[in-house]
C-alpha atoms as a PDB file:
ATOM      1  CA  UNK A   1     140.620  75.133 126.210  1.00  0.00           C
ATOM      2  CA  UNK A   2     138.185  77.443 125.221  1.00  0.00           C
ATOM      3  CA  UNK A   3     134.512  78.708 127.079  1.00  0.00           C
ATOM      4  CA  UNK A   4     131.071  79.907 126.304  1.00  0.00           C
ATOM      5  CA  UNK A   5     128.262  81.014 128.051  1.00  0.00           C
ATOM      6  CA  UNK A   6     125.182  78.549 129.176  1.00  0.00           C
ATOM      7  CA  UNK A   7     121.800  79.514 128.537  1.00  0.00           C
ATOM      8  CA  UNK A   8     121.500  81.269 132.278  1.00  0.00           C
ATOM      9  CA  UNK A   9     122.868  84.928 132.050  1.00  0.00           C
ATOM     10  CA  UNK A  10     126.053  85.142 133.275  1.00  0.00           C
ATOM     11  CA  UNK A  11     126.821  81.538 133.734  1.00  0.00           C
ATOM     12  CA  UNK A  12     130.087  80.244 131.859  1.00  0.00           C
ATOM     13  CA  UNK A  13     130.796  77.014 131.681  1.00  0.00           C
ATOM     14  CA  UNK A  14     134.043  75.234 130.632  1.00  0.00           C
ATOM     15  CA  UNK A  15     134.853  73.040 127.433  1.00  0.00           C
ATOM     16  CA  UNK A  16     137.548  71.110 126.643  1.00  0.00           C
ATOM     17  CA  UNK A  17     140.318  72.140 124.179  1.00  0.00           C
ATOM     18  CA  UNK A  18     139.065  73.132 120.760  1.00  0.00           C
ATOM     19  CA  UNK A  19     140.332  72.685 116.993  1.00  0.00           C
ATOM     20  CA  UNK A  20     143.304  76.085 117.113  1.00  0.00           C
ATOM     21  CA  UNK A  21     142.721  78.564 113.784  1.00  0.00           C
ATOM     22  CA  UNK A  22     145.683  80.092 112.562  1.00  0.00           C
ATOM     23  CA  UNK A  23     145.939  82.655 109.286  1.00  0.00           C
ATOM     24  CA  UNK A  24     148.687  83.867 108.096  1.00  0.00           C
ATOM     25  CA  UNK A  25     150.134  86.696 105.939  1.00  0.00           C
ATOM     26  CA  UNK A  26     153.104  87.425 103.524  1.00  0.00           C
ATOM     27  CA  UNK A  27     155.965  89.377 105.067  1.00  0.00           C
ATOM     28  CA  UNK A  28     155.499  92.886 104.135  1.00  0.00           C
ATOM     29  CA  UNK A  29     151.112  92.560 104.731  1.00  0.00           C
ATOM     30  CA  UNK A  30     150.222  93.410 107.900  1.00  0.00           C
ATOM     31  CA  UNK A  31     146.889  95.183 106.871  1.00  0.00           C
ATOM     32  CA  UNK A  32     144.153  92.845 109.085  1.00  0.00           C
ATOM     33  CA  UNK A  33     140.230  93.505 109.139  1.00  0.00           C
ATOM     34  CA  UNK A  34     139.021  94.971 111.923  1.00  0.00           C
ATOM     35  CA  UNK A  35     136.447  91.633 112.731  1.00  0.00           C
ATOM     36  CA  UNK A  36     139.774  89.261 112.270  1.00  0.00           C
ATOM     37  CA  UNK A  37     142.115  91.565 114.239  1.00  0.00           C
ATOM     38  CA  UNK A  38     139.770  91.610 117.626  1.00  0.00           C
ATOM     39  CA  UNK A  39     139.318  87.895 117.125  1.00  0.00           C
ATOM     40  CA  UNK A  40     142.888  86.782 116.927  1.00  0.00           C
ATOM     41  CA  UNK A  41     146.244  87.412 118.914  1.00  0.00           C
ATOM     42  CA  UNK A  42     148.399  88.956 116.614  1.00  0.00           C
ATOM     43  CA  UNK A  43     152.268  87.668 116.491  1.00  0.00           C
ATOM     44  CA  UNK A  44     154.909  89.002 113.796  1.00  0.00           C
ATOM     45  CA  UNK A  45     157.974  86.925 112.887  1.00  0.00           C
ATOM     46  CA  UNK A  46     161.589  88.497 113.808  1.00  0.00           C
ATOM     47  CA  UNK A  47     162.604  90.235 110.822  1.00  0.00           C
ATOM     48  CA  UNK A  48     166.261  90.320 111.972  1.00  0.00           C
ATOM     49  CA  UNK A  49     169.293  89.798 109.868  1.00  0.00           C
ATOM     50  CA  UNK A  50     170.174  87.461 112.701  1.00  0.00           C
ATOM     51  CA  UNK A  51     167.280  85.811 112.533  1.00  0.00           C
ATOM     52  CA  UNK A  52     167.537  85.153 108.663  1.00  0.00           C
ATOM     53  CA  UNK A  53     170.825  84.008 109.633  1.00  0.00           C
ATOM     54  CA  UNK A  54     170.065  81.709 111.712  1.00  0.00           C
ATOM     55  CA  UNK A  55     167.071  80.252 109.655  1.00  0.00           C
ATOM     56  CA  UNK A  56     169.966  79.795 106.658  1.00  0.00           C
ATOM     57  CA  UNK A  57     172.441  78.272 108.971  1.00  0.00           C
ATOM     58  CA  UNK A  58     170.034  75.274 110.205  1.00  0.00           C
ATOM     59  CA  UNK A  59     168.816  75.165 106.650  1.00  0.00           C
ATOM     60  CA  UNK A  60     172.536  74.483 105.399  1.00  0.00           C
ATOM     61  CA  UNK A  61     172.793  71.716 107.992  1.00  0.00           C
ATOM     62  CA  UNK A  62     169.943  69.266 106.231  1.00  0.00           C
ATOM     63  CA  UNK A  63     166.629  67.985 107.188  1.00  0.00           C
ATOM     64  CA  UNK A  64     166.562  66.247 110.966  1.00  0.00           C
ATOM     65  CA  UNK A  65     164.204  64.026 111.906  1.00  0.00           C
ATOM     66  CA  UNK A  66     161.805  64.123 113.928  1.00  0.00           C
ATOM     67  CA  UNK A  67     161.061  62.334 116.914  1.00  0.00           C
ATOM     68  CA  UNK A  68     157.519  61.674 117.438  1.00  0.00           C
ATOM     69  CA  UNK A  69     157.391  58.521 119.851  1.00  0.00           C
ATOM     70  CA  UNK A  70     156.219  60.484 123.274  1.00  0.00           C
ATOM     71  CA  UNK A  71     152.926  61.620 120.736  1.00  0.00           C
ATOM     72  CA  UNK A  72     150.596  59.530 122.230  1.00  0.00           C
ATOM     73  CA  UNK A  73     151.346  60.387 126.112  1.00  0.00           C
ATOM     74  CA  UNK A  74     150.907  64.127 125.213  1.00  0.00           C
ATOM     75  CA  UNK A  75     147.901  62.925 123.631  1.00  0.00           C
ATOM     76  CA  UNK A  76     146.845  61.214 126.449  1.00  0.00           C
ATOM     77  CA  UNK A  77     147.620  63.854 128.781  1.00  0.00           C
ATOM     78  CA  UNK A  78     145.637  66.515 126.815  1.00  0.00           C
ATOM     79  CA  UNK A  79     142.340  64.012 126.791  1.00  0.00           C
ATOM     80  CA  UNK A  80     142.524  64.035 130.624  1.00  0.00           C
ATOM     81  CA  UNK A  81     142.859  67.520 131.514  1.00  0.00           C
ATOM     82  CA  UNK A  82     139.234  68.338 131.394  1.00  0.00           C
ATOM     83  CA  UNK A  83     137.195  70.077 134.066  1.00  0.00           C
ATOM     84  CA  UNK A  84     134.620  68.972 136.732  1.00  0.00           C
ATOM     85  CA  UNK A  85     131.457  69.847 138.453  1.00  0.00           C
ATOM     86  CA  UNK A  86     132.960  72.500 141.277  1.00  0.00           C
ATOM     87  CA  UNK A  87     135.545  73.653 139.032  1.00  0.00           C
ATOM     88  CA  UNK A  88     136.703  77.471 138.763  1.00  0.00           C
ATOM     89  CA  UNK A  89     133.635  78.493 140.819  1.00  0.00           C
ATOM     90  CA  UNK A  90     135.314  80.498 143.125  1.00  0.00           C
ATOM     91  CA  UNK A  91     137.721  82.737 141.230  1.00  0.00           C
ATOM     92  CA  UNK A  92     140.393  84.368 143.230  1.00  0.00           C
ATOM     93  CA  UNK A  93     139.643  88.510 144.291  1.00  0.00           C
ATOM     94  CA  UNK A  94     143.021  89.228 143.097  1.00  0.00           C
ATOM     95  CA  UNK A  95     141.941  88.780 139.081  1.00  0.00           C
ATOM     96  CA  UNK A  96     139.610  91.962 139.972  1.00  0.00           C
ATOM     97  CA  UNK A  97     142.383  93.957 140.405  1.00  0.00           C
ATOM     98  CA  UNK A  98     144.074  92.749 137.745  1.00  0.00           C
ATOM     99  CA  UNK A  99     141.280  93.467 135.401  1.00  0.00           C
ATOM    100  CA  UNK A 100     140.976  96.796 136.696  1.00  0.00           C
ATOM    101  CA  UNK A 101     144.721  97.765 135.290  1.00  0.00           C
ATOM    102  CA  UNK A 102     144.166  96.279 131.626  1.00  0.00           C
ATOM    103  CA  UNK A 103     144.046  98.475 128.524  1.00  0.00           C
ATOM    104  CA  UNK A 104     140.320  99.945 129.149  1.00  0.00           C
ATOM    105  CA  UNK A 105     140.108 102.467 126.613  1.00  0.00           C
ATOM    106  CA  UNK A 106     140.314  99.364 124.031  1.00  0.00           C
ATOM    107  CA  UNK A 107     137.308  97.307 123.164  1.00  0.00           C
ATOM    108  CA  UNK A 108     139.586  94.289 121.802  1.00  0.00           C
ATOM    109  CA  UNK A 109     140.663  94.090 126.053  1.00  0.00           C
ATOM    110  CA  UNK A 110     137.373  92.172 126.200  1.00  0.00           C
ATOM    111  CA  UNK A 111     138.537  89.343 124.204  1.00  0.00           C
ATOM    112  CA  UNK A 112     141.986  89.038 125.342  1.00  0.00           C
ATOM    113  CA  UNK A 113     141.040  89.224 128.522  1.00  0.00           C
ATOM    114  CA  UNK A 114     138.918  86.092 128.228  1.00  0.00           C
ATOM    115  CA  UNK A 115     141.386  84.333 126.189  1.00  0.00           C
ATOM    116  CA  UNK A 116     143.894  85.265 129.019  1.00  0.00           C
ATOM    117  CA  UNK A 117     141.754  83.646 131.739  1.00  0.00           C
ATOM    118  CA  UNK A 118     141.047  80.758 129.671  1.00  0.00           C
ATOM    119  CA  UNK A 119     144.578  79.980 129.078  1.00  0.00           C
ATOM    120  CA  UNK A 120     145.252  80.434 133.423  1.00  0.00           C
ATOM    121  CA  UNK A 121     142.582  77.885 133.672  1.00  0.00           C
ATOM    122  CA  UNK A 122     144.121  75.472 131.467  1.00  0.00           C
ATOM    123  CA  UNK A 123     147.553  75.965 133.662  1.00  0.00           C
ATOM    124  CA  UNK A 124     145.458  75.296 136.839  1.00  0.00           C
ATOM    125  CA  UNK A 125     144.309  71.964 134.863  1.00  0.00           C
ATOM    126  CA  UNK A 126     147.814  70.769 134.497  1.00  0.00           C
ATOM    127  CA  UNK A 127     149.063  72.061 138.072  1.00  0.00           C
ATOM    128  CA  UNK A 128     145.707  69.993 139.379  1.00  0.00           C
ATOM    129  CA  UNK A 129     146.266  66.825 137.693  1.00  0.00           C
ATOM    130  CA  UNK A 130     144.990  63.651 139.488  1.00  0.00           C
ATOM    131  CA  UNK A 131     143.331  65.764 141.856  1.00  0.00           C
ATOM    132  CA  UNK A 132     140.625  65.059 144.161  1.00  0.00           C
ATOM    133  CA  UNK A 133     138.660  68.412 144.827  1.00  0.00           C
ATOM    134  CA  UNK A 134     137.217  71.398 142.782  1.00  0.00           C
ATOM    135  CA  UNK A 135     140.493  74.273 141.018  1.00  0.00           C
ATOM    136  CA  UNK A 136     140.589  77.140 140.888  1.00  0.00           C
ATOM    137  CA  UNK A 137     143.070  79.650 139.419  1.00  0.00           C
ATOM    138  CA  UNK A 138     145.941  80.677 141.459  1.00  0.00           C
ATOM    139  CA  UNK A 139     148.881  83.041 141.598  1.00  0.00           C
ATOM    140  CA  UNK A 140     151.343  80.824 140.206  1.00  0.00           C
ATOM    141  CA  UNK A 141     148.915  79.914 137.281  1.00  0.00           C
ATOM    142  CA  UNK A 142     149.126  83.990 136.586  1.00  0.00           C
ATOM    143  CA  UNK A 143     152.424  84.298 136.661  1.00  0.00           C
ATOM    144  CA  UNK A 144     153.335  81.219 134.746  1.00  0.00           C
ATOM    145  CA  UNK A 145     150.505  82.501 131.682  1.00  0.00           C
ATOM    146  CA  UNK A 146     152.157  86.345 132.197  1.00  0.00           C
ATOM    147  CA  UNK A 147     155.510  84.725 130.966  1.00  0.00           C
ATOM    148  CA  UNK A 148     153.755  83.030 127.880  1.00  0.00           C
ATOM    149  CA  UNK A 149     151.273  85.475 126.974  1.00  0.00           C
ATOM    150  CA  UNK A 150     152.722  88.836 127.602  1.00  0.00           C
ATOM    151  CA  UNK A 151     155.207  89.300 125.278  1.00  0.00           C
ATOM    152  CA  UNK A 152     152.466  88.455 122.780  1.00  0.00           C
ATOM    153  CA  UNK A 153     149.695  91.020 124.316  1.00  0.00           C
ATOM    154  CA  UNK A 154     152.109  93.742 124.621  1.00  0.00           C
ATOM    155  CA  UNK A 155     153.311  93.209 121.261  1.00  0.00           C
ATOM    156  CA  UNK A 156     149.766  93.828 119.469  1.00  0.00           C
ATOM    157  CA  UNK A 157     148.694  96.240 118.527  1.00  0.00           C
ATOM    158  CA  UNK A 158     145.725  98.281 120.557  1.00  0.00           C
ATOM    159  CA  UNK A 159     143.131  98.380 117.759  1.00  0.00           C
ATOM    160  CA  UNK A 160     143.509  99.355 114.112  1.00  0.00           C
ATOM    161  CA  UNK A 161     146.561 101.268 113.283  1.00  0.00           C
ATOM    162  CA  UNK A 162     146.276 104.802 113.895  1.00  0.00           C
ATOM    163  CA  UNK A 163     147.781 107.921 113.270  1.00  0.00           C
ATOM    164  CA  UNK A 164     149.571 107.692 116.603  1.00  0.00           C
ATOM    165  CA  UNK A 165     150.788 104.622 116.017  1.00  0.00           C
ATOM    166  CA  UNK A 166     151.723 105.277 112.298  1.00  0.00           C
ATOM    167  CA  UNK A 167     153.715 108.497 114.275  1.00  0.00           C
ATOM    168  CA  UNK A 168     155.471 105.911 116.402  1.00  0.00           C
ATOM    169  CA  UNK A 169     156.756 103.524 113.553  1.00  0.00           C
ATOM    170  CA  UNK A 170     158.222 106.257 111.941  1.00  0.00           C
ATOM    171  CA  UNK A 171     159.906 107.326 115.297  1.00  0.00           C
ATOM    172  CA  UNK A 172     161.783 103.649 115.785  1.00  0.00           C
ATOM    173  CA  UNK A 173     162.714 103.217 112.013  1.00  0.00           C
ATOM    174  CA  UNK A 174     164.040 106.812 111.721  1.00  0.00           C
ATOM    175  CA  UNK A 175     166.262 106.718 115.264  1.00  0.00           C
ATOM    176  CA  UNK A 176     167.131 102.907 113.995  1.00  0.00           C
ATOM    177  CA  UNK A 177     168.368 104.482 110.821  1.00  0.00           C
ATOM    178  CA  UNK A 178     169.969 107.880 112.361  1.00  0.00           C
ATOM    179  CA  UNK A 179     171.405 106.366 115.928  1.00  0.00           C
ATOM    180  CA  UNK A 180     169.580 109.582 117.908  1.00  0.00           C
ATOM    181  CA  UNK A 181     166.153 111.375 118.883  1.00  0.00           C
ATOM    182  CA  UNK A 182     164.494 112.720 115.847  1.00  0.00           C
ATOM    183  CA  UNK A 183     162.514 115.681 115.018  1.00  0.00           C
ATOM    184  CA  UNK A 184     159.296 116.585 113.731  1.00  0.00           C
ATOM    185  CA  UNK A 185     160.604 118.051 110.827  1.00  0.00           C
ATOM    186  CA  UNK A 186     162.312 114.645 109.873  1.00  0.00           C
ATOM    187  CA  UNK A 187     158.679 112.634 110.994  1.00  0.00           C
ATOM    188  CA  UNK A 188     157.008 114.872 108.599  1.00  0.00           C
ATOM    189  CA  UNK A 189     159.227 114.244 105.718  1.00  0.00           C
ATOM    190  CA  UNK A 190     159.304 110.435 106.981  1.00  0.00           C
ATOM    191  CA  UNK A 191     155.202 110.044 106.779  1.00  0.00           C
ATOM    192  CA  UNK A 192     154.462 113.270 104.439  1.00  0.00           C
ATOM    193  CA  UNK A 193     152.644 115.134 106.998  1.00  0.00           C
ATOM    194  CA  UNK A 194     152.651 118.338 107.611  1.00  0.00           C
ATOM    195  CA  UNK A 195     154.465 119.853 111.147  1.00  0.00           C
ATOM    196  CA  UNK A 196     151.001 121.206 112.565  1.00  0.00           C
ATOM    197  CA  UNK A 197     149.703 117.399 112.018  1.00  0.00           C
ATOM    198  CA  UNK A 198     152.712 116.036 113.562  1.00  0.00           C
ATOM    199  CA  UNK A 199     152.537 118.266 116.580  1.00  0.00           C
ATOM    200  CA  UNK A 200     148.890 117.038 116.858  1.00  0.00           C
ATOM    201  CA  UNK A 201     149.285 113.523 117.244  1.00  0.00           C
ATOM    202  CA  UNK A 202     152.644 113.444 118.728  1.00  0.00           C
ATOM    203  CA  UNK A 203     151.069 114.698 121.970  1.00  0.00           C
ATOM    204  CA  UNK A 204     148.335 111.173 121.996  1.00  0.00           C
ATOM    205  CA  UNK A 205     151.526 109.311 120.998  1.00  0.00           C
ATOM    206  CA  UNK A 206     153.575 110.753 124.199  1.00  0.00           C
ATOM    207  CA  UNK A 207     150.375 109.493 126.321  1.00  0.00           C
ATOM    208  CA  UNK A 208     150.218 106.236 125.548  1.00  0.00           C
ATOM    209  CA  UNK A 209     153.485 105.676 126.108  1.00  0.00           C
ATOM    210  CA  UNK A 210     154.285 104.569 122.089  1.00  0.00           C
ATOM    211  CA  UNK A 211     157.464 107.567 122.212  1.00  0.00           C
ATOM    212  CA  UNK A 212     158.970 109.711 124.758  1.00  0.00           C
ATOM    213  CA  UNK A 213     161.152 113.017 124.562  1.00  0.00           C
ATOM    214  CA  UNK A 214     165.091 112.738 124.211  1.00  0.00           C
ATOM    215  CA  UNK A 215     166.615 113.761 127.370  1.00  0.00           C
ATOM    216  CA  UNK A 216     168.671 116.682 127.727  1.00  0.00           C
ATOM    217  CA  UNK A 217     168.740 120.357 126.318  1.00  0.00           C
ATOM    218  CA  UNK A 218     170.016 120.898 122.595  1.00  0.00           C
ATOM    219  CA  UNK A 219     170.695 124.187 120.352  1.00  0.00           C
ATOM    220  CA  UNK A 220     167.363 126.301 119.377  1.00  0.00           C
ATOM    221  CA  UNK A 221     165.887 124.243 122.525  1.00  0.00           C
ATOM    222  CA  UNK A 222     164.836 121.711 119.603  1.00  0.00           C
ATOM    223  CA  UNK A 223     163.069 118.956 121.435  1.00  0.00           C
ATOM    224  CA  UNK A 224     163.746 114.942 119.878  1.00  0.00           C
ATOM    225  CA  UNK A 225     161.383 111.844 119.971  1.00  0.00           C
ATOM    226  CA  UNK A 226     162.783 108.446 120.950  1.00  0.00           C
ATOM    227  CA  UNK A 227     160.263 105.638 120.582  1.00  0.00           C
ATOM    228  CA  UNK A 228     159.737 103.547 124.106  1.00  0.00           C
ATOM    229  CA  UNK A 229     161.322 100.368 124.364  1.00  0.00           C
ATOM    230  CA  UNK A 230     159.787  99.896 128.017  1.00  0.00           C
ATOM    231  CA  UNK A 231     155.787  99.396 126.298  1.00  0.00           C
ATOM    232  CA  UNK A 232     153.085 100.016 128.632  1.00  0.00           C
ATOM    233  CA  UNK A 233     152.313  96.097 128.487  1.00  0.00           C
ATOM    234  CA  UNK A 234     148.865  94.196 128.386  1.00  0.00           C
ATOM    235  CA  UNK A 235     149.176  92.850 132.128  1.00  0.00           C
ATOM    236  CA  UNK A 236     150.866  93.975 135.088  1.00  0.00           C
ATOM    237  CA  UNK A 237     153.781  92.563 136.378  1.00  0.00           C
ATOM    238  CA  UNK A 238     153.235  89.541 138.662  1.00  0.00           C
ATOM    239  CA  UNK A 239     155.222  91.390 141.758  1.00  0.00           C
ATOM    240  CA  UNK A 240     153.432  94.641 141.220  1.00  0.00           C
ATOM    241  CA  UNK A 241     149.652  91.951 141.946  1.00  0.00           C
ATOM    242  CA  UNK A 242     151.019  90.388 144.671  1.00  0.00           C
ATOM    243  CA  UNK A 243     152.134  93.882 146.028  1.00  0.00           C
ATOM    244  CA  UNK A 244     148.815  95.483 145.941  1.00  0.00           C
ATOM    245  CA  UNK A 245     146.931  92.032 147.287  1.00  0.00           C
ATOM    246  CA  UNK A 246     148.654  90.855 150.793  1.00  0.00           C
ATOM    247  CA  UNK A 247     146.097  88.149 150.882  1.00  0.00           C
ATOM    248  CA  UNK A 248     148.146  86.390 148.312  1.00  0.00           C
ATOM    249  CA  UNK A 249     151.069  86.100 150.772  1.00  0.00           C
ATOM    250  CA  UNK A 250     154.375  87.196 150.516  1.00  0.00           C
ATOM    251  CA  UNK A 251     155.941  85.390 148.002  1.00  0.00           C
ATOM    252  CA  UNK A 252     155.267  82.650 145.464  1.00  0.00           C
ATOM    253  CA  UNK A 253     157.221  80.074 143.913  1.00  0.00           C
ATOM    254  CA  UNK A 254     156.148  78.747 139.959  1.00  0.00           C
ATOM    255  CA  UNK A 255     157.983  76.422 137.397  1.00  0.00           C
ATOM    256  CA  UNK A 256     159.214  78.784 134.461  1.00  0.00           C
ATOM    257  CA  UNK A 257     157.213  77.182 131.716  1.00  0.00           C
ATOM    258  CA  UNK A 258     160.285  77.907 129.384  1.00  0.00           C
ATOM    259  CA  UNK A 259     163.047  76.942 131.728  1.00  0.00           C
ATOM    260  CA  UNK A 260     161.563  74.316 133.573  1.00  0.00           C
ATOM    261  CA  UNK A 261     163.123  75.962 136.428  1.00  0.00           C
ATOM    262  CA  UNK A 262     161.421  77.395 140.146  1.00  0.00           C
ATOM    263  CA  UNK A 263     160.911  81.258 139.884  1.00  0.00           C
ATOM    264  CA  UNK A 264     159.951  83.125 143.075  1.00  0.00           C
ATOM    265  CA  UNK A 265     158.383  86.479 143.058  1.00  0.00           C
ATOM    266  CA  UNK A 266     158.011  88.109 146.424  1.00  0.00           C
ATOM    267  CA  UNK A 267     156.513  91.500 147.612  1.00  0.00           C
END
């Protein structure tokens, strides 16, 4: 489902699902233009020797086929969820908060945010199905989109690669590859910089939470750079909304889209 704006300022009205655009790149190329990267949601494939190894293993078992006979009910399905006069007119105050603790210092925010809201009101489509009264987005339709669409926001990057962010690679492959904090003598040798130009950016990369110091004191009082496996995120966490906004109540139930199974988040 995508939207676009009516001829009255402000106004935005709802279509139904368009045609999906997809490009992709060879393995090693992940050089994007700047107009294609703001446009897009990012995704790389898991590199992973287990991965590959389980891409060769179901390759070694032979083709399967596929079964295509419930086609034309998800067909069907997707042709009906389509809204109505009334529709999403009344957004919920909560998604004001919500905005207010996305990545702001990033133009590209403006996008995904839309996209993101987009995508909750296609989840309030299917929750509403065969209804009889104007939708709106809900709680559950947030948290059920967080589980799809976070990983994914997280995961790309904010902007065009930077300096910082070329500094944080080089932190993860090097403590990959050495199994402890490194230095910035070893990040310098890693990217070719020079110290003074490591120092420089490592203090940007500490901010945005990309690395973080090594705990703990060490001869020389040599300080080491671990990269952050806890990102910052795209969204905040479902609990930490329904926290900060008691009108939403003090818990909610939603169907794990990839279980199929009731989730409850509570304050």
């Amino acid at each position: 489902m995508s939207s676009r704006r009516s001829g009255k300022r402000g106004t935005r009205v709802a279509q139904r699902i368009g045609v999906p655009v997809v490009i992709t790149t060879t393995t090693p190329d992940e050089t994007v233009f700047p107009d294609d990267l703001t446009r897009f949601v990012p995704c790389w494939i898991d590199t992973t020797p287990e991965q590959s190894l389980a891409i060769l293993k179901a390759r070694a078992q032979g083709p399967k086929a596929i079964d295509r006979s419930d086609l034309p009910i998800w067909q069907a399905a997707m042709s009906d969820l389509k809204p109505t006069k009334g529709d999403f007119g009344h957004p919920p105050k909560w998604l004001q908060y919500v905005a207010k603790h996305l990545r702001l210092n990033d133009v590209r925010v403006r996008r995904d945010w839309d996209r993101f809201l987009t995508f909750c009101s296609a989840i309030a489509l299917c929750r509403g199905f065969g209804r009889n009264q104007p939708i709106d987005i809900d709680f559950s339709d947030y948290c059920v989109a967080y589980r799809i669409f976070e990983p994914v926001f997280a995961s790309t990057p904010p902007g065009l690669p930077t300096q910082g962010s070329m500094l944080a690679e080089a932190v993860r492959r090097l403590a990959h590859a050495l199994k402890h904090g490194v230095t910035v003598h070893e990040i310098g040798n890693e990217l070719s910089w020079k110290e003074p130009l490591v120092y420089k950016h490592i203090k940007s990369a500490v901010k945005e939470k990309l690395i973080k110091y090594e705990s703990g004191t060490r001869e020389k009082n040599v300080k080491r750079l671990l990269p952050r496996h806890e990102a910052s995120g795209f969204l905040p966490h479902p609990r930490k909304v329904l926290k900060r906004n008691p009108e939403i109540g003090k818990q909610v139930k939603y169907v794990d889209p990839f279980t199929g199974k009731w989730r409850k988040v509570e304050r």
